[in-house]
N, C-alpha and C. Protein backbone atom coordinates (compact mmCIF):
# COMPACT_ATOMS: atom_id res chain seq x y z
N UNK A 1 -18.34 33.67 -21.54
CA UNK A 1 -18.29 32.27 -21.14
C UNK A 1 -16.86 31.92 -20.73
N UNK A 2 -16.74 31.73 -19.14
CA UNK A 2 -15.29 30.97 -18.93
C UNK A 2 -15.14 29.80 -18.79
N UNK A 3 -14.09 29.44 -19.58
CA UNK A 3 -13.27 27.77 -19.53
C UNK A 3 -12.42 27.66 -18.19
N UNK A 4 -12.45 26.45 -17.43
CA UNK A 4 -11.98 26.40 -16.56
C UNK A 4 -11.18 25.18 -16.62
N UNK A 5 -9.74 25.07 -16.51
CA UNK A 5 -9.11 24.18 -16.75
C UNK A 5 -9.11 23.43 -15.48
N UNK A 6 -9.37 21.79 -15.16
CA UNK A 6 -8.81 21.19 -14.02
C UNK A 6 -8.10 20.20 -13.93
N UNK A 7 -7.08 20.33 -13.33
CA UNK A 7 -5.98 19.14 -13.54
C UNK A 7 -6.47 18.06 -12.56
N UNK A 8 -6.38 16.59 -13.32
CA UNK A 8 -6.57 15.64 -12.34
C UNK A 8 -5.50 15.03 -12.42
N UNK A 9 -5.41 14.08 -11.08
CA UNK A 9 -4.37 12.95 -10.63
C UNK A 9 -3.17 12.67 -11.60
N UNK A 10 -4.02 12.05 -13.16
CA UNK A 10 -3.38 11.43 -13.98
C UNK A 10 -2.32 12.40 -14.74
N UNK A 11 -3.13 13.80 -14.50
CA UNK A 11 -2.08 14.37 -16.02
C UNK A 11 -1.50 15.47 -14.84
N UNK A 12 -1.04 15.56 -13.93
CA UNK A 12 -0.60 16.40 -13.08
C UNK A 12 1.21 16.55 -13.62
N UNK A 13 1.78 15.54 -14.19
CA UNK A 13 2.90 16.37 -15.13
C UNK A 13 2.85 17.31 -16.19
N UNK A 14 3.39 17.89 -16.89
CA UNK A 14 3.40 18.37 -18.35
C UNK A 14 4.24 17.69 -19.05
N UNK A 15 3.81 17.37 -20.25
CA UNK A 15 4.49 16.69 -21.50
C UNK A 15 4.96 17.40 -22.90
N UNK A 16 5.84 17.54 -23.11
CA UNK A 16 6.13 17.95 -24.49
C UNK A 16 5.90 19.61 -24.88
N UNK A 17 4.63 19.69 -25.26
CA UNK A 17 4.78 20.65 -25.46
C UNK A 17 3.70 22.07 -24.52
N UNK A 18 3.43 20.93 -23.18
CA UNK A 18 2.97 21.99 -22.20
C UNK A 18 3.77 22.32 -21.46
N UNK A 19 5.20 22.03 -21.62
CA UNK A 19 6.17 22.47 -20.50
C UNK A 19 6.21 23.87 -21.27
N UNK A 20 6.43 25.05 -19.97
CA UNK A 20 6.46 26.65 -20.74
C UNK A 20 7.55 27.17 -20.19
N UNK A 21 8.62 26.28 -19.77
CA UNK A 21 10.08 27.12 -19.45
C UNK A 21 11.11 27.60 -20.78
N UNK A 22 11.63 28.08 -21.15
CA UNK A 22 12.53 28.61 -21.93
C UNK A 22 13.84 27.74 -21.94
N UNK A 23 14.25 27.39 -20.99
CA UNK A 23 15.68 26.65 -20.86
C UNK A 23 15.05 25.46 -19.43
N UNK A 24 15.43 24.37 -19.80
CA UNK A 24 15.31 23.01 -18.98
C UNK A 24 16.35 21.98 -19.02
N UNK A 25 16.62 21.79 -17.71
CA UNK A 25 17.65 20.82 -17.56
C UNK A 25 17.51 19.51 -17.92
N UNK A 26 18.02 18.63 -18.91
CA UNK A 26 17.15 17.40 -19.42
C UNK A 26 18.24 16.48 -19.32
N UNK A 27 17.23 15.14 -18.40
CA UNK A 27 17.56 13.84 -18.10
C UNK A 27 17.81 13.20 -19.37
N UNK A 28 18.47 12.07 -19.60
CA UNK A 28 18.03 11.43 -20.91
C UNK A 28 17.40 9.72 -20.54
N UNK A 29 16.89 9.27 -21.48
CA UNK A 29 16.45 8.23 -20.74
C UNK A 29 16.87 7.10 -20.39
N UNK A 30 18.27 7.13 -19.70
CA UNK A 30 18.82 6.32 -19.10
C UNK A 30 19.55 6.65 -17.65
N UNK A 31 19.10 8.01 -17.06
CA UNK A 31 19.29 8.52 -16.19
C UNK A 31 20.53 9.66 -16.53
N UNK A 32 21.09 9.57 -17.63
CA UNK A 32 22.56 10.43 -17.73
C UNK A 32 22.20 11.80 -18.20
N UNK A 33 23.01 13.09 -17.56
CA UNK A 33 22.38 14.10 -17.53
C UNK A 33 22.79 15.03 -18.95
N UNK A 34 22.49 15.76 -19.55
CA UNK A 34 22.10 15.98 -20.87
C UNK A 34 22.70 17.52 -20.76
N UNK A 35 22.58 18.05 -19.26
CA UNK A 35 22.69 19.73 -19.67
C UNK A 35 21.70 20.37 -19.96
N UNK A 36 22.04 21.89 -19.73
CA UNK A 36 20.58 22.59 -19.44
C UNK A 36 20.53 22.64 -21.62
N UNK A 37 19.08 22.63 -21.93
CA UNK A 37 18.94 23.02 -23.20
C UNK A 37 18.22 24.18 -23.26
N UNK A 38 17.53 24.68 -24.49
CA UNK A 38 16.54 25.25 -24.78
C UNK A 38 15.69 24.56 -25.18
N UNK A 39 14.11 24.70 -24.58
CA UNK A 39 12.97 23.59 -24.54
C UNK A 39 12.87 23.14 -26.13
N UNK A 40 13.33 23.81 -27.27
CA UNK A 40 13.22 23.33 -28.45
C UNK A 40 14.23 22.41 -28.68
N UNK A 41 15.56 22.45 -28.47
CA UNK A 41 16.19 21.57 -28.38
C UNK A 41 16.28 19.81 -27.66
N UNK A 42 15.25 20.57 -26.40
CA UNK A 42 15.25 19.15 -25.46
C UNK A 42 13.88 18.93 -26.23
N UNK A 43 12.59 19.43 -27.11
CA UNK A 43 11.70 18.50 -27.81
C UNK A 43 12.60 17.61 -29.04
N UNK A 44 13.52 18.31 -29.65
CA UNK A 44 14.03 17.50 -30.39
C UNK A 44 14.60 16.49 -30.00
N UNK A 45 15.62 16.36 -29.29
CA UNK A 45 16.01 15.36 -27.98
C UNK A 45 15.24 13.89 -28.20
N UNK A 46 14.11 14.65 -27.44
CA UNK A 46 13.13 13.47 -27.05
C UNK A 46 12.31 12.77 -28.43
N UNK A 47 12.22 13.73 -29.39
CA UNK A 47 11.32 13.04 -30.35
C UNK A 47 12.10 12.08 -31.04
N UNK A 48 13.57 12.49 -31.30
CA UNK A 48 14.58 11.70 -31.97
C UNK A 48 14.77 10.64 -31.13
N UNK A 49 14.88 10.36 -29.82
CA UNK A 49 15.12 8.98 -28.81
C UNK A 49 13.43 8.83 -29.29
N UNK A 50 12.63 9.07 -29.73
CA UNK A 50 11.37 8.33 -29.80
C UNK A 50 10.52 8.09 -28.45
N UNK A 51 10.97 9.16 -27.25
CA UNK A 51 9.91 9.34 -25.83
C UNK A 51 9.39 10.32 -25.65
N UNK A 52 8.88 10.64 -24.80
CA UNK A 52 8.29 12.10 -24.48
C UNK A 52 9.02 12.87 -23.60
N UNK A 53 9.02 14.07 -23.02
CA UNK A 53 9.66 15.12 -22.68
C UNK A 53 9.15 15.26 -21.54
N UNK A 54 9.00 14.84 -19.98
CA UNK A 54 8.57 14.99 -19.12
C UNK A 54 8.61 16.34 -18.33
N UNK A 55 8.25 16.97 -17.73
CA UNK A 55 8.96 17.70 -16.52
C UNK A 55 8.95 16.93 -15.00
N UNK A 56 9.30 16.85 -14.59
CA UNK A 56 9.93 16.42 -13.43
C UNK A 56 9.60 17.19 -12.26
N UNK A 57 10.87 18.17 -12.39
CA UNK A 57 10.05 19.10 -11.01
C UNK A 57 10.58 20.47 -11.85
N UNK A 58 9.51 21.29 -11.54
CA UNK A 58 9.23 22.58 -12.10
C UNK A 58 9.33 23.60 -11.75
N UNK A 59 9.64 23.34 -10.13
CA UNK A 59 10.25 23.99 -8.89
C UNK A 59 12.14 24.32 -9.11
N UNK A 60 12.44 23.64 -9.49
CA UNK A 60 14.13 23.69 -10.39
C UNK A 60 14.62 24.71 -10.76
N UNK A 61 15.96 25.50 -10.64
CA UNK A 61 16.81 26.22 -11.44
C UNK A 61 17.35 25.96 -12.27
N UNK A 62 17.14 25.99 -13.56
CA UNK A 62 16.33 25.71 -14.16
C UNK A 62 15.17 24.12 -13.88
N UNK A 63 14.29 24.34 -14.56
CA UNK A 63 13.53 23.61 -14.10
C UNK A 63 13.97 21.73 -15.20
N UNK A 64 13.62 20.77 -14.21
CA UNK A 64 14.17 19.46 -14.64
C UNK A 64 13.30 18.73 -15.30
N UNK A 65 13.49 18.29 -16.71
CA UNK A 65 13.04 17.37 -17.24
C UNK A 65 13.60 16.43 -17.76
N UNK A 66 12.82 14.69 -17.61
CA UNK A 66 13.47 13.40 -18.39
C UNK A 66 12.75 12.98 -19.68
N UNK A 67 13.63 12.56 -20.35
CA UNK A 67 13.11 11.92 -21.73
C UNK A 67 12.87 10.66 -21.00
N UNK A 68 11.35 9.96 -21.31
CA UNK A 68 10.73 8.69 -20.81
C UNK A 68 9.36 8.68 -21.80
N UNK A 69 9.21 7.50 -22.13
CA UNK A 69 8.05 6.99 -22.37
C UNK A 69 6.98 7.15 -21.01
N UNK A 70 6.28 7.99 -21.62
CA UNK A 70 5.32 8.85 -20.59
C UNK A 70 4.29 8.12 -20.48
N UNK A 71 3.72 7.25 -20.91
CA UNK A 71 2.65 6.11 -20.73
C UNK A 71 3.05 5.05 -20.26
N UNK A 72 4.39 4.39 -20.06
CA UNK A 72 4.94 3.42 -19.27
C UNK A 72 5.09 3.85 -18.15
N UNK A 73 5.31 4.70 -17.91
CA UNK A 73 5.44 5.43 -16.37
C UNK A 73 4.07 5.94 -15.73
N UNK A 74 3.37 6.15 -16.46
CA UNK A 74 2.22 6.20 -16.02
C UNK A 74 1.29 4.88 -15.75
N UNK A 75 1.51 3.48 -16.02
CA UNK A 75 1.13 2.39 -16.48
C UNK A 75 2.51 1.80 -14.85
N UNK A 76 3.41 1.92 -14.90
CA UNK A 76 4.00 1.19 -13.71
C UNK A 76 3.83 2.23 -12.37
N UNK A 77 3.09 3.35 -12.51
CA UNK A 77 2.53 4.19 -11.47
C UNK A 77 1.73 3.88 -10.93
N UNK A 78 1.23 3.80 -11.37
CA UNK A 78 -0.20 2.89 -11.39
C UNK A 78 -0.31 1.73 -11.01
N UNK A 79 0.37 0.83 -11.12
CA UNK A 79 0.50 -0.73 -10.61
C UNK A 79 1.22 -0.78 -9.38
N UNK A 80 2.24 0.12 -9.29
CA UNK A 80 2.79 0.17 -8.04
C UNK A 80 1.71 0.76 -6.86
N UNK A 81 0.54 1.79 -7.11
CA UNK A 81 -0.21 1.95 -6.31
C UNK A 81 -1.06 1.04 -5.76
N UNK A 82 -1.36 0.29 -6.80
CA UNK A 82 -2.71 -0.78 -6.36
C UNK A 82 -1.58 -1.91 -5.94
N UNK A 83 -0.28 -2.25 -6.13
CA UNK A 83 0.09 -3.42 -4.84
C UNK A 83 0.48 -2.79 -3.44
N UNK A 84 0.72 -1.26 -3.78
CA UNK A 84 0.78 -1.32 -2.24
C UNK A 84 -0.70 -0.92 -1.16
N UNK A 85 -1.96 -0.59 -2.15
CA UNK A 85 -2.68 -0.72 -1.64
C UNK A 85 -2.97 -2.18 -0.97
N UNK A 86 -3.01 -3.11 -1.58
CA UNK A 86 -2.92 -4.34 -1.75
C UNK A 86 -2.32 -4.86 0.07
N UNK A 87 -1.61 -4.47 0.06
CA UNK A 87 -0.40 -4.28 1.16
C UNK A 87 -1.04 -4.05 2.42
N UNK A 88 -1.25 -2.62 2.46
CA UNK A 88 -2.10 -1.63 2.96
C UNK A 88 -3.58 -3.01 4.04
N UNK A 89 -3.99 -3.13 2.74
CA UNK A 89 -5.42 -4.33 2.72
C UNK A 89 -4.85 -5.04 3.65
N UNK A 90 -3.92 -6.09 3.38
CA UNK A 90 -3.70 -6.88 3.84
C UNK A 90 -2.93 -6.90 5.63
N UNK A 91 -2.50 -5.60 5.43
CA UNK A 91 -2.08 -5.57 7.42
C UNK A 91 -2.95 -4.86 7.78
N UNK A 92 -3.58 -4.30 6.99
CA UNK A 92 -5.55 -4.66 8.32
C UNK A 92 -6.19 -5.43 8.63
N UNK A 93 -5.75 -6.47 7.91
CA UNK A 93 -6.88 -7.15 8.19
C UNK A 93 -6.30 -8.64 9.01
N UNK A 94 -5.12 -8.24 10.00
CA UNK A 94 -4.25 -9.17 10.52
C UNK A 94 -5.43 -9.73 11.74
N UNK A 95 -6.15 -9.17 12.64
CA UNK A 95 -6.51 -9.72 13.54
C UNK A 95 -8.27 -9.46 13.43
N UNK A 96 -9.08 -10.13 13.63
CA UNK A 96 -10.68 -10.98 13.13
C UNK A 96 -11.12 -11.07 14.91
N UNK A 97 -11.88 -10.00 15.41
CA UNK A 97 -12.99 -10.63 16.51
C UNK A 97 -14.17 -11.25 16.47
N UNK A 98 -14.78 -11.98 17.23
CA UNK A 98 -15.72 -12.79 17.22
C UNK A 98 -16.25 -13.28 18.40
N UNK A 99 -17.59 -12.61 19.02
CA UNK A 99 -17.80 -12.69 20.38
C UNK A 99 -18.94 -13.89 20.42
N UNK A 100 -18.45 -14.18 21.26
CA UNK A 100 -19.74 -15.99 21.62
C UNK A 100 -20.13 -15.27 22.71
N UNK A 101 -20.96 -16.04 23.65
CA UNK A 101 -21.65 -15.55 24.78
C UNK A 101 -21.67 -17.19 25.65
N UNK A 102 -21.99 -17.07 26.81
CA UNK A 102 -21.78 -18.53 27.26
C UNK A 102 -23.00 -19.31 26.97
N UNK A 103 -24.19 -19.03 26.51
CA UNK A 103 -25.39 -19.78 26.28
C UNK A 103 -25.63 -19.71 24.98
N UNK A 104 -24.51 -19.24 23.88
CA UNK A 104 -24.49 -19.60 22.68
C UNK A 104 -25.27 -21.31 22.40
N UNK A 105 -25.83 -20.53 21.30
CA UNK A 105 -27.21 -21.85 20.50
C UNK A 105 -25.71 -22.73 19.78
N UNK A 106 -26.04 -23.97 19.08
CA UNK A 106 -25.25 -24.30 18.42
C UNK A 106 -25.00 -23.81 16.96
N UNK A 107 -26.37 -23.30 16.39
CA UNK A 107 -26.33 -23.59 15.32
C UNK A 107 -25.36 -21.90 15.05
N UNK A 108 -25.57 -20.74 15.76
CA UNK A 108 -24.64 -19.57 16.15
C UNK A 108 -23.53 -19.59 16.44
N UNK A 109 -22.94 -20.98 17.09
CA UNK A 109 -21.46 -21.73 17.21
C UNK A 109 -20.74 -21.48 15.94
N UNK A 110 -21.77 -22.80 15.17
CA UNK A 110 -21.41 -23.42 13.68
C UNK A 110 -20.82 -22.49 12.96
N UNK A 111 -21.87 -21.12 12.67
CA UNK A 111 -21.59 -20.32 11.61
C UNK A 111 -20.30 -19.17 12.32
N UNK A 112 -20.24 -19.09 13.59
CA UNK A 112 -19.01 -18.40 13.69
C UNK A 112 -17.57 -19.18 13.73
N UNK A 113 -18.17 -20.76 14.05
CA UNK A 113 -16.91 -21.71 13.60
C UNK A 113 -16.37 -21.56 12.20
N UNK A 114 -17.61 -21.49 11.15
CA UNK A 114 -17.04 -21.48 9.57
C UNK A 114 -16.81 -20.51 9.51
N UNK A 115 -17.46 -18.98 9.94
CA UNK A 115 -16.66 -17.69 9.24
C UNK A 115 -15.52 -17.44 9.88
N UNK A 116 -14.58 -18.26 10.89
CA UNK A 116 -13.81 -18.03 11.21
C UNK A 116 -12.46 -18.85 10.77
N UNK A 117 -13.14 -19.74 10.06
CA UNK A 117 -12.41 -20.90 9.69
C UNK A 117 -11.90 -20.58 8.35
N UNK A 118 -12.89 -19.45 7.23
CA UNK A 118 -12.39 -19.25 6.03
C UNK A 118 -11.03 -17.97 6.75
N UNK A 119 -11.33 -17.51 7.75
CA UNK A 119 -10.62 -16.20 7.98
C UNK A 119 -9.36 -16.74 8.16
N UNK A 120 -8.58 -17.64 8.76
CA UNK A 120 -7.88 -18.62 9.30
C UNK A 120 -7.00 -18.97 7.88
N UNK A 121 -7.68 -19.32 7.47
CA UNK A 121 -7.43 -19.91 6.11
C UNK A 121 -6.19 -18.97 5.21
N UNK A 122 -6.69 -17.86 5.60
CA UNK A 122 -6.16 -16.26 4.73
C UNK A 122 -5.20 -15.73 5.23
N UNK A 123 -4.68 -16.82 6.31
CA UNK A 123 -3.29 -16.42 6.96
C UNK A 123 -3.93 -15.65 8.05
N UNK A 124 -4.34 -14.93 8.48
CA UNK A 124 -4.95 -14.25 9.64
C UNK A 124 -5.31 -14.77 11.17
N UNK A 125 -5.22 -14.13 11.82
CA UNK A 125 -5.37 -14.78 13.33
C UNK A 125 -6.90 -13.93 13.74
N UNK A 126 -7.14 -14.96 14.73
CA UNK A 126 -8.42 -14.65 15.24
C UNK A 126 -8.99 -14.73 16.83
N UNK A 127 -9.49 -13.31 16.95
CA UNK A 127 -9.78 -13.20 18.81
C UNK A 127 -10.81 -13.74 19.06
N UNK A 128 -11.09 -14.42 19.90
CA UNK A 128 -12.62 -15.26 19.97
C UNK A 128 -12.46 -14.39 21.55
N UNK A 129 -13.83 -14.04 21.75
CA UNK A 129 -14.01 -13.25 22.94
C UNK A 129 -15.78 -13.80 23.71
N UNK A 130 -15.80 -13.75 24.87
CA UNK A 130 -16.96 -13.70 25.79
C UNK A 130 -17.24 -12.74 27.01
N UNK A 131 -18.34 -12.49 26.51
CA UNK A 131 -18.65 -11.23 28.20
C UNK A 131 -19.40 -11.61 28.57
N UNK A 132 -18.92 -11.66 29.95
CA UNK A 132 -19.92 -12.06 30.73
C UNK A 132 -20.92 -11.01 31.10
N UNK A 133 -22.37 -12.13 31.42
CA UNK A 133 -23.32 -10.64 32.04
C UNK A 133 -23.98 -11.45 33.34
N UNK A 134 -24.30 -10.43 34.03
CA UNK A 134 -24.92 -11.19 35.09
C UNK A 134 -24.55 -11.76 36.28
N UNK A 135 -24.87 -12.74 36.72
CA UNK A 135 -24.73 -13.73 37.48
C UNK A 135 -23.63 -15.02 36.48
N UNK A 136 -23.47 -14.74 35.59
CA UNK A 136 -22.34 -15.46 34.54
C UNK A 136 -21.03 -15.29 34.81
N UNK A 137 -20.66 -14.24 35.91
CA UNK A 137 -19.45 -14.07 36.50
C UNK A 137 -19.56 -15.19 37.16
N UNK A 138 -19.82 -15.45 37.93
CA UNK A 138 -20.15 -16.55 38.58
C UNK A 138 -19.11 -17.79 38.48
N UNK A 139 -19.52 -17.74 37.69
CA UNK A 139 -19.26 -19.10 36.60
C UNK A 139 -17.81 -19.01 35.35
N UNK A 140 -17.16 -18.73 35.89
CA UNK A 140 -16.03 -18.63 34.87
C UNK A 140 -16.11 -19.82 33.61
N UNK A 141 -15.99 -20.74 34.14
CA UNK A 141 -15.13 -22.17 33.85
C UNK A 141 -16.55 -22.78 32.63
N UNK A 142 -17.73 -21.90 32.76
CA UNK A 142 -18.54 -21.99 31.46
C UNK A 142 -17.85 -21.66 30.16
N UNK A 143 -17.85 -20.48 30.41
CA UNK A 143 -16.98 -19.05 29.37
C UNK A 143 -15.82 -20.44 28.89
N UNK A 144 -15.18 -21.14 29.72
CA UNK A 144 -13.52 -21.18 29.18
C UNK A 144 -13.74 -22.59 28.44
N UNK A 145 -14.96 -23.23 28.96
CA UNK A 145 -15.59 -24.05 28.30
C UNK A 145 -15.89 -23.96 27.19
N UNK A 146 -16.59 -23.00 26.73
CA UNK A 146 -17.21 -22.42 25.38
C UNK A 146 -15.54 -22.05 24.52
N UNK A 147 -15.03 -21.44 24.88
CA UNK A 147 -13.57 -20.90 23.83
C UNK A 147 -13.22 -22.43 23.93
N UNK A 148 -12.86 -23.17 24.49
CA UNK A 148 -11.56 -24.73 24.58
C UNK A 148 -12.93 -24.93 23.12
N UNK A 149 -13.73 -25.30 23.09
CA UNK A 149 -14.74 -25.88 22.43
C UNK A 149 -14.56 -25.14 21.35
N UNK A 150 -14.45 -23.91 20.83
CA UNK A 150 -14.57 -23.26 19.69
C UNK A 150 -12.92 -23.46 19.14
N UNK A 151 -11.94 -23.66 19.91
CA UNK A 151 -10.76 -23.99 19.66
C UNK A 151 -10.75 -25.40 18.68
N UNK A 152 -11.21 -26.04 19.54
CA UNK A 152 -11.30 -28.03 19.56
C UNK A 152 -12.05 -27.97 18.05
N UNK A 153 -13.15 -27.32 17.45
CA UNK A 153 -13.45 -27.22 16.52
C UNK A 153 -12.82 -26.66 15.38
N UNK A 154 -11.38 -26.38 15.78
CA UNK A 154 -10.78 -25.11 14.35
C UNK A 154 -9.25 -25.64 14.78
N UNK A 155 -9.49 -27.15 15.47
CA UNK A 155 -7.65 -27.51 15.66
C UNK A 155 -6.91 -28.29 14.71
N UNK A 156 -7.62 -28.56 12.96
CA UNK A 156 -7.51 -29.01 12.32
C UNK A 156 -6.36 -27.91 11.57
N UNK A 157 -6.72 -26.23 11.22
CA UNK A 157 -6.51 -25.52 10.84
C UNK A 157 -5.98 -24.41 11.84
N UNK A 158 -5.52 -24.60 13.01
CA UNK A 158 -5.66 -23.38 14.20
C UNK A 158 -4.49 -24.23 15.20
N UNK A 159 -3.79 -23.05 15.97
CA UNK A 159 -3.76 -23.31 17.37
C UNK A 159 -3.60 -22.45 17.97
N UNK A 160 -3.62 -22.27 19.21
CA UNK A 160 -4.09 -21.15 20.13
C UNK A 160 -3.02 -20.34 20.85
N UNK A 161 -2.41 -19.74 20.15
CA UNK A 161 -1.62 -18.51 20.36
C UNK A 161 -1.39 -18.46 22.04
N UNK A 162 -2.77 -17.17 22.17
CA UNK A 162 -3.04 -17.06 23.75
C UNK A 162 -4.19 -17.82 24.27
N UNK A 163 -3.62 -18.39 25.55
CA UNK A 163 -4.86 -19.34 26.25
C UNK A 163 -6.17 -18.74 26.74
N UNK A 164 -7.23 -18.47 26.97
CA UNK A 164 -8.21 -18.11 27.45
C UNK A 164 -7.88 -17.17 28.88
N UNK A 165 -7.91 -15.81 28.68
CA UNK A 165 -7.31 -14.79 30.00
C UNK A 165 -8.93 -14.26 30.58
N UNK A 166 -8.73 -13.88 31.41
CA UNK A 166 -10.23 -13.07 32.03
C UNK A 166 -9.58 -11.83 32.23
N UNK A 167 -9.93 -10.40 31.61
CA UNK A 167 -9.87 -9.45 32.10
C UNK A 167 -11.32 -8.51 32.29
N UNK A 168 -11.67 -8.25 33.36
CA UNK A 168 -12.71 -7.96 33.95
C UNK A 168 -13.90 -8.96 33.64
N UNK A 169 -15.37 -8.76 33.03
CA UNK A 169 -16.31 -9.47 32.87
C UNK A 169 -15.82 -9.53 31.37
N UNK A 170 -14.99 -9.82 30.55
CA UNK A 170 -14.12 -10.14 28.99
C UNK A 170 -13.29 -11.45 29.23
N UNK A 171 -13.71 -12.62 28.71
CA UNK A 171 -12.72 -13.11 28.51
C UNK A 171 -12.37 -13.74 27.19
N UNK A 172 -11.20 -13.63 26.78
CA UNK A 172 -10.50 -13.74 25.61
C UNK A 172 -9.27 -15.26 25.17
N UNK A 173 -9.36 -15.30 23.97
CA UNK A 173 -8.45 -15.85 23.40
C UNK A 173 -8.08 -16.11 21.76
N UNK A 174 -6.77 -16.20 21.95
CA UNK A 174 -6.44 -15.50 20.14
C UNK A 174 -5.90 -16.93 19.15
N UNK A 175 -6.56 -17.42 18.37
CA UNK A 175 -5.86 -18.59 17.55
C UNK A 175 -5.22 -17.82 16.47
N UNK A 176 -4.48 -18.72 16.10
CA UNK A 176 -3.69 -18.11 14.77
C UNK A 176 -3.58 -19.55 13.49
N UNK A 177 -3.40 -19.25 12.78
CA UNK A 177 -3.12 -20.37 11.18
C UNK A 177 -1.99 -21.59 11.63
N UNK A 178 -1.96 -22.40 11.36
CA UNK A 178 -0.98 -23.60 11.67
C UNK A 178 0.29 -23.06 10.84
N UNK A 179 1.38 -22.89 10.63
CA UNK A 179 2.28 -23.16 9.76
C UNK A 179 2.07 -24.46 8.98
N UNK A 180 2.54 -24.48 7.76
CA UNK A 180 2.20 -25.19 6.91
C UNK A 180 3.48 -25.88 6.55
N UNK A 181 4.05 -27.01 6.44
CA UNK A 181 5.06 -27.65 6.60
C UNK A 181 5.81 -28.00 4.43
């Protein structure tokens, strides 16, 4: 029967007494450097400051370890990931499309007026777009009708960045959040 060891994410350092070098260069825990020890010496080290015995990088001549409270560092590792995910989230989600059509119903207006209106809200800017089909080329000044109108409805909370452009049978325009005084 074989045991198969697998390291995940969390414990991908060694602590204490899984480091298996003979002599390690040890941090202390205030960044000041300590000199190479013998790994029994740098456990004593660390147990007497009352932290754990990290390794660092293991790749090292000799290889480098810091005395740190090994669960605080694992605990602000961790928090630092999820705000910059956080981060991450948040400059994706800078620009919101939303296509009307020129014979948009009202009540299909309404609800892309409000889901665009909470989006607005969240600091975010928003492309309101129309394609034309048809014989709707035709007719531009419908299309620019329909965006001024979806504007005029969100100018409480909105103003309009870029004005209504036509590129090919697309035409577009981008509101953004009011500054807030």
């Amino acid at each position: 029967m074989e045991v198969s060891i697998i390291a995940s994410k969390e414990r991908d350092l060694f602590i204490n007494e899984q480091i298996r070098a003979k002599e390690v260069m040890v941090i202390g825990p205030n960044g000041e450097q300590l000199g190479v020890k013998p790994i029994k010496d740098a456990l004593t080290l660390s147990s007497y400051a009352g932290f754990d015995l990290v390794l660092i990088n293991q790749n090292g001549n000799p290889p480098v370890c810091k005395i740190m409270d090994y669960n605080k560092f694992k605990y602000e590792n961790k928090k630092r990931q999820k705000e910059n995910l956080k981060k991450q989230r948040e400059s994706n989600l800078e620009l919101k499309e939303y296509r009307l059509s020129v014979t948009i119903d009202v009540h299909d207006f309404n609800t892309r007026v409000n889901n665009s209106s909470k989006y607005l809200e969240k600091g975010h800017k928003v492309k309101v777009s129309i394609r034309f089909k048809g014989r709707e080329m035709a007719h531009p000044e419908l299309g620019k009708d329909v965006l001024l109108r979806f504007a005029d409805a969100l100018s409480e909370i909105s103003v309009i960045e870029q004005k209504p452009t036509i590129d090919g049978r697309v035409m577009t325009m981008i509101l953004m959040p009011k500054k807030e005084k």
